[in-house]
PDB file of N, CA and C in Angstrom:
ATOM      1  N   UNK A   1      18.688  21.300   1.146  1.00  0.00           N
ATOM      2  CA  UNK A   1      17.545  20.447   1.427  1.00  0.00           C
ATOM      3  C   UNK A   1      17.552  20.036   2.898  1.00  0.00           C
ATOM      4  N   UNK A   2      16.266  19.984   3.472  1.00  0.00           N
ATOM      5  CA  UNK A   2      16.159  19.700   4.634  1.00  0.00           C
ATOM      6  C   UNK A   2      16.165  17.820   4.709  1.00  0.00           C
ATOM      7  N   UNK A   3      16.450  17.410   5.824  1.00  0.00           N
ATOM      8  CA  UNK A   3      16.303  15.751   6.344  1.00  0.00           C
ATOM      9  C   UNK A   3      15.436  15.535   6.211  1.00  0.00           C
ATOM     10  N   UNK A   4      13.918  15.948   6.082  1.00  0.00           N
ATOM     11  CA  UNK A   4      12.434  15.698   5.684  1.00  0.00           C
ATOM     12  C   UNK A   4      12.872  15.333   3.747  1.00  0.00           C
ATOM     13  N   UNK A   5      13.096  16.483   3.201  1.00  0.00           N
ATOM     14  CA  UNK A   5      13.232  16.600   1.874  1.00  0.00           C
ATOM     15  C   UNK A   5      14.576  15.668   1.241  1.00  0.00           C
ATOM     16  N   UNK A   6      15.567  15.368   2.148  1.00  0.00           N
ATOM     17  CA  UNK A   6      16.043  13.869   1.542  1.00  0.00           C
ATOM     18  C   UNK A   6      15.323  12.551   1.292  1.00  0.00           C
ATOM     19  N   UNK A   7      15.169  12.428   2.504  1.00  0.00           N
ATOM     20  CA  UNK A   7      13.906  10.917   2.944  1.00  0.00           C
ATOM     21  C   UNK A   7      12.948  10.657   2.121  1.00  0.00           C
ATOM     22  N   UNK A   8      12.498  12.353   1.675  1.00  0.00           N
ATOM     23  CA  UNK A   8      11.050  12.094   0.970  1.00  0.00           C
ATOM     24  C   UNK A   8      12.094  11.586  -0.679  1.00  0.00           C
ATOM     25  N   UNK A   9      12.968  12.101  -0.973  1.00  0.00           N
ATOM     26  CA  UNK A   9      13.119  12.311  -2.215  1.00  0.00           C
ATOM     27  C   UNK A   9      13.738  10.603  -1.987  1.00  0.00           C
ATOM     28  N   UNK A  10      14.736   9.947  -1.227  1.00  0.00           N
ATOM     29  CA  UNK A  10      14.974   8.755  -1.401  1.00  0.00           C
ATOM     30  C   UNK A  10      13.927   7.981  -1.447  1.00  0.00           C
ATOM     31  N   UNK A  11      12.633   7.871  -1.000  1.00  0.00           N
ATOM     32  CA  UNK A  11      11.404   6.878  -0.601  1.00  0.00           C
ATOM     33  C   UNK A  11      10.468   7.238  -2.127  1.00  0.00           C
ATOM     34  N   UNK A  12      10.458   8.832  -2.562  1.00  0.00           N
ATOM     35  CA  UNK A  12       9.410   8.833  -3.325  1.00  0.00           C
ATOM     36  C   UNK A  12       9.442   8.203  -4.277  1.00  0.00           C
ATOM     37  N   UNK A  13      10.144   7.149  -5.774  1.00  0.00           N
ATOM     38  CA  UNK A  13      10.201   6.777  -6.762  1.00  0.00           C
ATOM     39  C   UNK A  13       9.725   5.514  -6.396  1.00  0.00           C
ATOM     40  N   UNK A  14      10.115   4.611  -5.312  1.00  0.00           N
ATOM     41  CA  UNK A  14       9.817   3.505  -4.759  1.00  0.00           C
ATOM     42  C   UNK A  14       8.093   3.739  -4.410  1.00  0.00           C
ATOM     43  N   UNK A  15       8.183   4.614  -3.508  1.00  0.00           N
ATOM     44  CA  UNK A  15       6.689   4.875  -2.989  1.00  0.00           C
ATOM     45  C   UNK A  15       5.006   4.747  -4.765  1.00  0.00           C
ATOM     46  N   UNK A  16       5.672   5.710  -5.677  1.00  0.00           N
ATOM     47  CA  UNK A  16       4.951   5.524  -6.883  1.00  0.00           C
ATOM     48  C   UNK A  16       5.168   4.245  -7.516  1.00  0.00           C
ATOM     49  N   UNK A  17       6.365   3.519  -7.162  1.00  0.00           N
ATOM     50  CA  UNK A  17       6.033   2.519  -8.410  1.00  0.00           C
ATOM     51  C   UNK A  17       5.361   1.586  -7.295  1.00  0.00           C
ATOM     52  N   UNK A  18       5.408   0.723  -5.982  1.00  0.00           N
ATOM     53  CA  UNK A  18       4.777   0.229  -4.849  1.00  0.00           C
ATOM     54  C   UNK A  18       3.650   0.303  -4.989  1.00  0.00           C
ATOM     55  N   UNK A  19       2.857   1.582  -4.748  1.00  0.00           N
ATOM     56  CA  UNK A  19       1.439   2.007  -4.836  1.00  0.00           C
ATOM     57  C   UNK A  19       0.895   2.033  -6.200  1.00  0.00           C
ATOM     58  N   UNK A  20       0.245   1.178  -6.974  1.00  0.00           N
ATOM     59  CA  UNK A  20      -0.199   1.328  -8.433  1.00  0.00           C
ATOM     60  C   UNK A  20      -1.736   1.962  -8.466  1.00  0.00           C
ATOM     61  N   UNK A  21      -2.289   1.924  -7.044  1.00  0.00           N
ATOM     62  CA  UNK A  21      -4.001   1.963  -7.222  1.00  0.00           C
ATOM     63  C   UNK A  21      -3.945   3.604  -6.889  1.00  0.00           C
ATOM     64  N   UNK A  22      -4.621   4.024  -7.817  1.00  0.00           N
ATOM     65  CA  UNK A  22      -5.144   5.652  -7.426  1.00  0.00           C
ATOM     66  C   UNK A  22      -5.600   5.894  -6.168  1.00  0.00           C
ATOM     67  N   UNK A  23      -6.214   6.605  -5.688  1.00  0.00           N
ATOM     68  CA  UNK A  23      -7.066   6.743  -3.701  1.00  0.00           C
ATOM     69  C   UNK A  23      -8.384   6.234  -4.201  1.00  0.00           C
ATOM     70  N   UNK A  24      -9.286   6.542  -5.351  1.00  0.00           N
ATOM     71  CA  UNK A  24     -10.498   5.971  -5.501  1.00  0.00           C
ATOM     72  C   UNK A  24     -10.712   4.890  -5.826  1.00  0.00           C
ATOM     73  N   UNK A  25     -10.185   4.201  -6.634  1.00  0.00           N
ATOM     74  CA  UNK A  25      -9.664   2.691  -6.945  1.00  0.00           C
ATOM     75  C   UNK A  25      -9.309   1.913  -5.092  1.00  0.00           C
ATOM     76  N   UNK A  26      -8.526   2.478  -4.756  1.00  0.00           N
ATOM     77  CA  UNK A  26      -8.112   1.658  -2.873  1.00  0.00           C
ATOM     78  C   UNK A  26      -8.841   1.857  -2.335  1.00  0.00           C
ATOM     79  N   UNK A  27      -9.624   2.878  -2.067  1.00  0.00           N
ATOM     80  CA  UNK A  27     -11.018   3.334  -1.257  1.00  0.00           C
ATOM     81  C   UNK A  27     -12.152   2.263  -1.937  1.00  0.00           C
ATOM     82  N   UNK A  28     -12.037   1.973  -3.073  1.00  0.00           N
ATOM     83  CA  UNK A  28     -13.225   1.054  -3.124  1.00  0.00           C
ATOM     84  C   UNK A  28     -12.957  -0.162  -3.260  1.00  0.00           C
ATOM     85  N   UNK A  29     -11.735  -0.623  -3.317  1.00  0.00           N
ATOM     86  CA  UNK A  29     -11.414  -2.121  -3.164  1.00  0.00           C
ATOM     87  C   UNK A  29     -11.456  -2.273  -1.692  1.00  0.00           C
ATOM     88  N   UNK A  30     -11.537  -1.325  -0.696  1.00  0.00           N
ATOM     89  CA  UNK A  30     -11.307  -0.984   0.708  1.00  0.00           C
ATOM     90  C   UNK A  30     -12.688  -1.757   1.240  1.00  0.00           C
ATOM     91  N   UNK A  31     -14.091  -1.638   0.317  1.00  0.00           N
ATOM     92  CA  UNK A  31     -14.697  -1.612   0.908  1.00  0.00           C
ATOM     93  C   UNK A  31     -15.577  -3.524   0.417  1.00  0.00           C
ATOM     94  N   UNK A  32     -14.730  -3.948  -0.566  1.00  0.00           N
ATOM     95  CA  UNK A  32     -15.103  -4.918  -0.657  1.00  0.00           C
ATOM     96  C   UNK A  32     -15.072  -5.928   0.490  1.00  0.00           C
ATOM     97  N   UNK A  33     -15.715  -7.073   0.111  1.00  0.00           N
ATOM     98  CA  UNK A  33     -15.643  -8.446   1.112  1.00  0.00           C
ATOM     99  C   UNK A  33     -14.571  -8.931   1.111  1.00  0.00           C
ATOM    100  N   UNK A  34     -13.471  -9.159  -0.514  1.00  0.00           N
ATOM    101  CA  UNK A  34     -12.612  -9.605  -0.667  1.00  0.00           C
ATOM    102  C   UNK A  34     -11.264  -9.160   0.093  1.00  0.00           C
ATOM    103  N   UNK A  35     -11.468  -7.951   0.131  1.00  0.00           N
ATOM    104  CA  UNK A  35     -10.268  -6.869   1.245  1.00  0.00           C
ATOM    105  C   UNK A  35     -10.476  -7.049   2.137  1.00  0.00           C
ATOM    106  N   UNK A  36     -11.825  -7.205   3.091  1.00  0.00           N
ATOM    107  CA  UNK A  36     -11.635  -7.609   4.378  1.00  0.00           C
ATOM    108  C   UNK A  36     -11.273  -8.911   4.617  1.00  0.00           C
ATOM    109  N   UNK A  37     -11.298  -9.901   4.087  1.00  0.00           N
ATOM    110  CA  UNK A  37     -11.410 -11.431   4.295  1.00  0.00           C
ATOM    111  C   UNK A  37      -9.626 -11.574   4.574  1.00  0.00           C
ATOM    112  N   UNK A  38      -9.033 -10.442   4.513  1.00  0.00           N
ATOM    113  CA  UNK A  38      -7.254 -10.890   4.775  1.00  0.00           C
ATOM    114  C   UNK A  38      -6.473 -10.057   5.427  1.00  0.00           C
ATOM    115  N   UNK A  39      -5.374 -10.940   5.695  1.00  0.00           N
ATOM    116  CA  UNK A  39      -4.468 -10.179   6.451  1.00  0.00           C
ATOM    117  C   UNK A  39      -4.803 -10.576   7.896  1.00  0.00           C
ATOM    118  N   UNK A  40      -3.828 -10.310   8.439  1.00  0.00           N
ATOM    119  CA  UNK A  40      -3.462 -10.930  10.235  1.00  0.00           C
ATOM    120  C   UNK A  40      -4.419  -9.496  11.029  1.00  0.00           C
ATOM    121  N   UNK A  41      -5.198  -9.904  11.738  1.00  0.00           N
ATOM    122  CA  UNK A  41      -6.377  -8.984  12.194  1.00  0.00           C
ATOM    123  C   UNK A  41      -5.671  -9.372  13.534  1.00  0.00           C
ATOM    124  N   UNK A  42      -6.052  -7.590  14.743  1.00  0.00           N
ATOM    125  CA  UNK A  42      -5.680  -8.026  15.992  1.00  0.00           C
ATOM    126  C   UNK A  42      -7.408  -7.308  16.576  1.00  0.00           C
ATOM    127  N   UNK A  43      -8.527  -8.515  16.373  1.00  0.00           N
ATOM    128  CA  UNK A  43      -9.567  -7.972  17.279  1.00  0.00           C
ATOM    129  C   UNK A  43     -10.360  -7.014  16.151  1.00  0.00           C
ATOM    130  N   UNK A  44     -10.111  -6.882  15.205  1.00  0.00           N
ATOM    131  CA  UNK A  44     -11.303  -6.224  14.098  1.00  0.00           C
ATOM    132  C   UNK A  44     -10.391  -6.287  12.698  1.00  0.00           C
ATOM    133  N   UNK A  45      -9.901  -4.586  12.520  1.00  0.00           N
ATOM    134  CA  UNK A  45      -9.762  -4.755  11.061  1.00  0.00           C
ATOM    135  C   UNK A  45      -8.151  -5.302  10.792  1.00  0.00           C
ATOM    136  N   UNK A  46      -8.205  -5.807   9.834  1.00  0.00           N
ATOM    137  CA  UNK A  46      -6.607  -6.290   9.937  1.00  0.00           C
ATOM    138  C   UNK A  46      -5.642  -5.207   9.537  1.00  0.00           C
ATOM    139  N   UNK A  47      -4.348  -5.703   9.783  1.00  0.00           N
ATOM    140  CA  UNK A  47      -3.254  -4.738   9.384  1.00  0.00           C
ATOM    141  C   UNK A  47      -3.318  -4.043   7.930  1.00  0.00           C
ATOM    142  N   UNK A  48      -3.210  -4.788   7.134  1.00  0.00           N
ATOM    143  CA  UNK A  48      -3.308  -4.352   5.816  1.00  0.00           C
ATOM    144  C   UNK A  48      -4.558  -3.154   5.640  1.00  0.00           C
ATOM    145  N   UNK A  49      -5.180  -3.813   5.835  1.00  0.00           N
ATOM    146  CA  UNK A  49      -6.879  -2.874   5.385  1.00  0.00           C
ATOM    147  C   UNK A  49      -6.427  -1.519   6.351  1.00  0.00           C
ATOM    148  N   UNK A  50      -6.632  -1.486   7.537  1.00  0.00           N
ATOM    149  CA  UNK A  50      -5.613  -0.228   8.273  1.00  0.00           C
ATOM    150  C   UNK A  50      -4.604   1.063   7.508  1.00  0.00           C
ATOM    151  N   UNK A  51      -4.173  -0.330   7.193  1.00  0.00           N
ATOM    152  CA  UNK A  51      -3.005   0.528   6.043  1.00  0.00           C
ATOM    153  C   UNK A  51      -3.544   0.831   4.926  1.00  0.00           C
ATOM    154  N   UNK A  52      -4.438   0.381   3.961  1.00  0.00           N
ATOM    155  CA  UNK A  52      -4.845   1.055   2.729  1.00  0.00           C
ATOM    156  C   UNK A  52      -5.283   2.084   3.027  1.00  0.00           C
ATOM    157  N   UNK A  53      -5.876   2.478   4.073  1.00  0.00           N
ATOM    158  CA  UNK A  53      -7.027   3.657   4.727  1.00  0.00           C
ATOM    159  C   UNK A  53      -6.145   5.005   4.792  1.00  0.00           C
ATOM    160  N   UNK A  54      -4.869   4.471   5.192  1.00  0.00           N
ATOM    161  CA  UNK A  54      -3.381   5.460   5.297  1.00  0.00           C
ATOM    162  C   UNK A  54      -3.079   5.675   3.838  1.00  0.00           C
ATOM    163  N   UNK A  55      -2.645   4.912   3.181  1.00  0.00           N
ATOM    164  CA  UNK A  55      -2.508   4.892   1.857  1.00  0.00           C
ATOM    165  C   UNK A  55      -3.513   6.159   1.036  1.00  0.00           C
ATOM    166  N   UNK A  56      -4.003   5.484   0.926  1.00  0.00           N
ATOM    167  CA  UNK A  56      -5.539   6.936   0.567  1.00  0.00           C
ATOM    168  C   UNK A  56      -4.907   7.798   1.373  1.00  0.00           C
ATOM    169  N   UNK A  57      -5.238   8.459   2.405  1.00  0.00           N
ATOM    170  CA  UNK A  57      -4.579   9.541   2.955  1.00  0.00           C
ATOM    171  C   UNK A  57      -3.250  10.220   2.500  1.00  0.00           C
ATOM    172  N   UNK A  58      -2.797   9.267   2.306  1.00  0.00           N
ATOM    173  CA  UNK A  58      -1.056   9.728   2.106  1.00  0.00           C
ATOM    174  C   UNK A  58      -1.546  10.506   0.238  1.00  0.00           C
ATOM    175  N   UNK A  59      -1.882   9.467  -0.056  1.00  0.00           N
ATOM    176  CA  UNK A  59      -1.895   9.785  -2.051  1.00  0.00           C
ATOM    177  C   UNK A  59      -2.466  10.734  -1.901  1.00  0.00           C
ATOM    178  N   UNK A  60      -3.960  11.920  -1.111  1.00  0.00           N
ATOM    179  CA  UNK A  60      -4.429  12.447  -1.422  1.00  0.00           C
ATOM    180  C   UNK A  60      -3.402  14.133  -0.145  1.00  0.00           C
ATOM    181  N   UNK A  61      -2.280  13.550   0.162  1.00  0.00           N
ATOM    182  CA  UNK A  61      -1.471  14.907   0.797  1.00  0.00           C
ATOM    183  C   UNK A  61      -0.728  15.364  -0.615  1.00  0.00           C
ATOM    184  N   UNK A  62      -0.235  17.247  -0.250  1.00  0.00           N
ATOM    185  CA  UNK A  62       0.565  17.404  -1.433  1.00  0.00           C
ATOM    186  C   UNK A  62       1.595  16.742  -0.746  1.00  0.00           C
ATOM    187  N   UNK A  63       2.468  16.675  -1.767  1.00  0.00           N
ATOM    188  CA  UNK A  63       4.195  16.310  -1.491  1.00  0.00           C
ATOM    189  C   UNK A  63       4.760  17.300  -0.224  1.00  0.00           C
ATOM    190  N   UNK A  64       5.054  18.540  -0.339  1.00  0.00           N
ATOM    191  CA  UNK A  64       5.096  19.531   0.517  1.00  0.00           C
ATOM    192  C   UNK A  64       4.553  19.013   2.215  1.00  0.00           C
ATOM    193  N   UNK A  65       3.034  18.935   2.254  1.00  0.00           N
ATOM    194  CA  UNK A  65       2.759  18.559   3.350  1.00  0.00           C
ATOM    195  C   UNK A  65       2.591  17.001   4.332  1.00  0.00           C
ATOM    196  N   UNK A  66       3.576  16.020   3.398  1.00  0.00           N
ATOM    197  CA  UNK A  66       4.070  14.814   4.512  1.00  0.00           C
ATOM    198  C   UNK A  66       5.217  15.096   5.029  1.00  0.00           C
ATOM    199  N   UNK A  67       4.763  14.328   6.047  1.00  0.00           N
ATOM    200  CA  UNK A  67       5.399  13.879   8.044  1.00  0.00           C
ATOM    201  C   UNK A  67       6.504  13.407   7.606  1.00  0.00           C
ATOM    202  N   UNK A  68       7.706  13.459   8.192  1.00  0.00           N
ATOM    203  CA  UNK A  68       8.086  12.530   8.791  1.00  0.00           C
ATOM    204  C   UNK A  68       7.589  11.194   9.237  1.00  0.00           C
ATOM    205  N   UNK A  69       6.838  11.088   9.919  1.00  0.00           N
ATOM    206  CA  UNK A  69       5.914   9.760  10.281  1.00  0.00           C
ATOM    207  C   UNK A  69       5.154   9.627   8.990  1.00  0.00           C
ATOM    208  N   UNK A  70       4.564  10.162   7.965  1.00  0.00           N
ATOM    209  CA  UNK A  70       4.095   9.950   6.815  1.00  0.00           C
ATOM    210  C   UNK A  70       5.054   9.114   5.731  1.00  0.00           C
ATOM    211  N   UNK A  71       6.406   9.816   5.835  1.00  0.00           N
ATOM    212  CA  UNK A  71       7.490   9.307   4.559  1.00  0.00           C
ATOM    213  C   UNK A  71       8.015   7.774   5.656  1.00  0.00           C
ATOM    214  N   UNK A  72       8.024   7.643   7.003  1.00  0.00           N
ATOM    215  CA  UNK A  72       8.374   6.448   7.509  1.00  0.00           C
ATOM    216  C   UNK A  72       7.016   5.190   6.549  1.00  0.00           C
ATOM    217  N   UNK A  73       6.098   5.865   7.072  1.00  0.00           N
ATOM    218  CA  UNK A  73       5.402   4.883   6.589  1.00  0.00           C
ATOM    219  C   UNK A  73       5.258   4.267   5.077  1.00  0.00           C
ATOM    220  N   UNK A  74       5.449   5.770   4.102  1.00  0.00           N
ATOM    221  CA  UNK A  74       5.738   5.223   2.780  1.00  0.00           C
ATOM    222  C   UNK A  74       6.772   4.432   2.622  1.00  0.00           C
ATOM    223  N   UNK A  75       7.964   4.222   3.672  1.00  0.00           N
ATOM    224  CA  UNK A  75       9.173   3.595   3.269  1.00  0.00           C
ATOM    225  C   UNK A  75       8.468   2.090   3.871  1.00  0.00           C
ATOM    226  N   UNK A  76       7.026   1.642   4.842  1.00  0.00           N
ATOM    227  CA  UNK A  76       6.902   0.376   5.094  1.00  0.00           C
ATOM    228  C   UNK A  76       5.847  -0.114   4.357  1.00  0.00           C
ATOM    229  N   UNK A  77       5.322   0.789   3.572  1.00  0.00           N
ATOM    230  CA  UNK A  77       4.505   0.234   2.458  1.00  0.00           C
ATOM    231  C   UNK A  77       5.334  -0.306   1.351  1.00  0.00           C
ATOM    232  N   UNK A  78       6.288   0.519   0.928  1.00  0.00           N
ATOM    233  CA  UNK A  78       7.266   0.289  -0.106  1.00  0.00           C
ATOM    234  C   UNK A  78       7.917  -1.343   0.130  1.00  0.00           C
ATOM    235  N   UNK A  79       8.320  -1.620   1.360  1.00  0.00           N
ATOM    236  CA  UNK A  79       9.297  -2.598   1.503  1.00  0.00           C
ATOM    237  C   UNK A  79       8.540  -4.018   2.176  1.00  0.00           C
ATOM    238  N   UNK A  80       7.072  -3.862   2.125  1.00  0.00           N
ATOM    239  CA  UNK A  80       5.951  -4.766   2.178  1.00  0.00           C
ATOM    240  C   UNK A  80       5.918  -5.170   1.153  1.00  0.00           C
ATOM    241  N   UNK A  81       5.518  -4.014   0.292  1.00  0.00           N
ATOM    242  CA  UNK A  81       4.964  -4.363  -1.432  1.00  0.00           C
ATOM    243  C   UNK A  81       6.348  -5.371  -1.691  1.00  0.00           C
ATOM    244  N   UNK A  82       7.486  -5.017  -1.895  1.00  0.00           N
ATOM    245  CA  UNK A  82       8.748  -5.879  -2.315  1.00  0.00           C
ATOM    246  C   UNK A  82       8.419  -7.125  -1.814  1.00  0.00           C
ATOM    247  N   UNK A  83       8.763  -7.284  -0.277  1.00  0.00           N
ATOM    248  CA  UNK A  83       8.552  -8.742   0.281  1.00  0.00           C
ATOM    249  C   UNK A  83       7.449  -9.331  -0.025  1.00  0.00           C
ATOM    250  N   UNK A  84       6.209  -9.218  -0.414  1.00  0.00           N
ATOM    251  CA  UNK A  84       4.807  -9.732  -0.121  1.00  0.00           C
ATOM    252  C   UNK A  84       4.800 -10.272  -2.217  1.00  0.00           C
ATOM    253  N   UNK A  85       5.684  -9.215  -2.631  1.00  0.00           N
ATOM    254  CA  UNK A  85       5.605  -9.410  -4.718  1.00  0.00           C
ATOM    255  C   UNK A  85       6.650 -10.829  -4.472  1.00  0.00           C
ATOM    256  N   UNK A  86       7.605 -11.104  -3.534  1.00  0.00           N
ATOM    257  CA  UNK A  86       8.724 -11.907  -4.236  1.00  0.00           C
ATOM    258  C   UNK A  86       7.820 -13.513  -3.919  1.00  0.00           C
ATOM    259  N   UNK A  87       6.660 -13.438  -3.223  1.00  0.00           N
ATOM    260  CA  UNK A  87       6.009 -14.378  -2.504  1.00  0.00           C
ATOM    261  C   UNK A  87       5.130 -14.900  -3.275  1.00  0.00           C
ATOM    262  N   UNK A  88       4.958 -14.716  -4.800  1.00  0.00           N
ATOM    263  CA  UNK A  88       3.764 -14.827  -5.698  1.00  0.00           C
ATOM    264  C   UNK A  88       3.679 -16.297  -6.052  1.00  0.00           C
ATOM    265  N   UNK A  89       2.433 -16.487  -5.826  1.00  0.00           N
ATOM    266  CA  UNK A  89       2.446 -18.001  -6.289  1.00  0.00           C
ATOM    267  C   UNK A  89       2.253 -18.125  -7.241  1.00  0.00           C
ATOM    268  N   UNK A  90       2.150 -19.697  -7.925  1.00  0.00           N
ATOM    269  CA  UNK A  90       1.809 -19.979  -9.373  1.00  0.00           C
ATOM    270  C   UNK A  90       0.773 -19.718  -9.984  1.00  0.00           C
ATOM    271  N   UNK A  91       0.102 -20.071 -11.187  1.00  0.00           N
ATOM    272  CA  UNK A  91      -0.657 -19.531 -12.090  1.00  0.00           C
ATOM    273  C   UNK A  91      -1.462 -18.426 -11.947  1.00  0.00           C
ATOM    274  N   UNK A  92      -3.041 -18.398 -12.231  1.00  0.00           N
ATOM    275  CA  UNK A  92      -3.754 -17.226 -12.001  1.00  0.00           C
ATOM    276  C   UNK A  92      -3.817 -16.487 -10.426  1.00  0.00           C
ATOM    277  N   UNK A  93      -3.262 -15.782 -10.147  1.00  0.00           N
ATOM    278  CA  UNK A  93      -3.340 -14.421  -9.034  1.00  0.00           C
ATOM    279  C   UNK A  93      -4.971 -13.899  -8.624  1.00  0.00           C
ATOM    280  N   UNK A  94      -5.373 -13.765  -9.845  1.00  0.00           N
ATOM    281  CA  UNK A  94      -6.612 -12.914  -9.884  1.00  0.00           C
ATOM    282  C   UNK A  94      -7.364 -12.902  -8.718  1.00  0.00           C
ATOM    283  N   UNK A  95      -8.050 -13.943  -8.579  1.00  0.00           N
ATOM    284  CA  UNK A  95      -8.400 -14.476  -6.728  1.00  0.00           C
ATOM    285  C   UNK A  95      -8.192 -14.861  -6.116  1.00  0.00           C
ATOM    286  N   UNK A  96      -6.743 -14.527  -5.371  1.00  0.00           N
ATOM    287  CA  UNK A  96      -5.826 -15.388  -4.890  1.00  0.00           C
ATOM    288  C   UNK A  96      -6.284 -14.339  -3.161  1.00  0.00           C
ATOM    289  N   UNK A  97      -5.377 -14.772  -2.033  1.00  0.00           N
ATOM    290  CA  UNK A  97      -5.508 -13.873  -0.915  1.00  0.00           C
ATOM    291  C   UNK A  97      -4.119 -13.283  -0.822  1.00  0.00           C
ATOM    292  N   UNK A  98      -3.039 -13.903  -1.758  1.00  0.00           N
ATOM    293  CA  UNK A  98      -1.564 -12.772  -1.877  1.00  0.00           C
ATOM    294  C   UNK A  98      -2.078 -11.409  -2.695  1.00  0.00           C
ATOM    295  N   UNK A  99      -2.581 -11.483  -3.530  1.00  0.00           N
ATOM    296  CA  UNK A  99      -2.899 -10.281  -4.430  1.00  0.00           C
ATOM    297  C   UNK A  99      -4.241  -9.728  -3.432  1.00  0.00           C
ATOM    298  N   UNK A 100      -5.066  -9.881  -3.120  1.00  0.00           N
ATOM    299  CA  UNK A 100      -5.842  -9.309  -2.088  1.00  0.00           C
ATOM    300  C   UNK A 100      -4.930  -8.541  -1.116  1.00  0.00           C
ATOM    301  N   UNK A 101      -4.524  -9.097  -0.330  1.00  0.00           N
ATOM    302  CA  UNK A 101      -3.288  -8.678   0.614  1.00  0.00           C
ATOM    303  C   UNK A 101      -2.352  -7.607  -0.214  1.00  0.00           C
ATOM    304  N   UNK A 102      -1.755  -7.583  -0.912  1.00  0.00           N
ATOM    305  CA  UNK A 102      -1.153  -6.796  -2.094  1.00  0.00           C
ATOM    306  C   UNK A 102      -2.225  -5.585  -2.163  1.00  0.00           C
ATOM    307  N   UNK A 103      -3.128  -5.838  -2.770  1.00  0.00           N
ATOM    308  CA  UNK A 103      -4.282  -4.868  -2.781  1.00  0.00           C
ATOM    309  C   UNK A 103      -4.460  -3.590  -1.833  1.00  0.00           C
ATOM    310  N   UNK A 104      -4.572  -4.444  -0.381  1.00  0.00           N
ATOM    311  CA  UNK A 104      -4.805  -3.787   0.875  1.00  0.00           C
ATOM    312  C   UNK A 104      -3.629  -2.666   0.764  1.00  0.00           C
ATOM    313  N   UNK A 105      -2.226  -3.254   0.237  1.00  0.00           N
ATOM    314  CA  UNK A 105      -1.202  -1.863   0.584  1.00  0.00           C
ATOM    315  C   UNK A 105      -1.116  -1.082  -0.876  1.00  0.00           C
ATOM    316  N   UNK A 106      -2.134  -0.953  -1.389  1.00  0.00           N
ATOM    317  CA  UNK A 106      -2.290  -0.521  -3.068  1.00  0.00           C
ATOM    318  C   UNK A 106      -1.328  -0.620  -3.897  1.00  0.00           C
ATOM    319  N   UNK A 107      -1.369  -1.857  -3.895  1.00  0.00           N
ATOM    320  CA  UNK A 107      -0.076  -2.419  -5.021  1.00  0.00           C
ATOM    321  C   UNK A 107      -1.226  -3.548  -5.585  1.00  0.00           C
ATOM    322  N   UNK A 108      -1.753  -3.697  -7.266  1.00  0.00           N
ATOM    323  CA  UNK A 108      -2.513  -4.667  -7.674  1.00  0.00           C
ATOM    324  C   UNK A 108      -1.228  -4.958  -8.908  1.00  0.00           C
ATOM    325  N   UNK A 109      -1.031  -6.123  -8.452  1.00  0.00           N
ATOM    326  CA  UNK A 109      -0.378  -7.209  -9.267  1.00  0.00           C
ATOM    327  C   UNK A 109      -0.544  -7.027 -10.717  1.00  0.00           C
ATOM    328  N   UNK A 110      -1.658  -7.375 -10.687  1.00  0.00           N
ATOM    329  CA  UNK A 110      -2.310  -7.678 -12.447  1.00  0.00           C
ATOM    330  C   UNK A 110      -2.334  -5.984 -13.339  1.00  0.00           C
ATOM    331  N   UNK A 111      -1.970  -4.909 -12.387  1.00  0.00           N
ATOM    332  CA  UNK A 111      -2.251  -3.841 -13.398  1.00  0.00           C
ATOM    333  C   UNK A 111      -0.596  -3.440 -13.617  1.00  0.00           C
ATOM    334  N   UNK A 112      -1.196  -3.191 -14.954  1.00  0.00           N
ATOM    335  CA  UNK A 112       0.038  -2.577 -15.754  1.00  0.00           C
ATOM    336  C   UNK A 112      -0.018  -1.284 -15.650  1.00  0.00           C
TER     337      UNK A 112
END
């Protein structure tokens, strides 16, 4: 196995369970009001929303054809989703701006 094909294989189990939203499901939460309204913006779209846009991209490469710079990034989606889940506040989530934010890196809380 090549150093591409370790990385991918250490990141990928994390990467599927992290990402719960399909590309058409993130592409259209992408385009709500609620997705834009969050996340630390530098001058337009914010970080997160940025990143779902990647996200989609990434879900719709085969396995075979991600980067290096592709599997880096699945490893900072992965370890967002962790830090941003241990941060959950109390009762209903549903319209919260943590699970929005969550959203943006296609990780939705509430789905099983």
């Amino acid at each position: 196995m090549s150093d591409r094909d370790d990385e991918l294989a250490e990141v990928w189990d994390d990467w599927n369970d992290a990402v719960n939203l399909a590309p058409a499901e993130l592409e259209k939460w992408l385009d709500t009001d609620e997705s834009k309204s969050v996340g630390d913006k530098d001058g337009g779209e914010s970080t997160g929303h940025r990143s779902g846009r990647r996200i989609v991209t990434l879900l719709r490469t085969k396995k075979a054809d991600l980067t290096a710079d592709d599997i880096a990034w699945m490893r900072k989606v992965v370890g967002y989703v962790a830090r941003h889940s241990k941060q959950r506040p109390s009762g209903d989530v549903t319209e919260t701006r943590w699970r929005y934010s969550l959203m943006n890196w296609g990780h939705d809380p509430k789905k099983k």
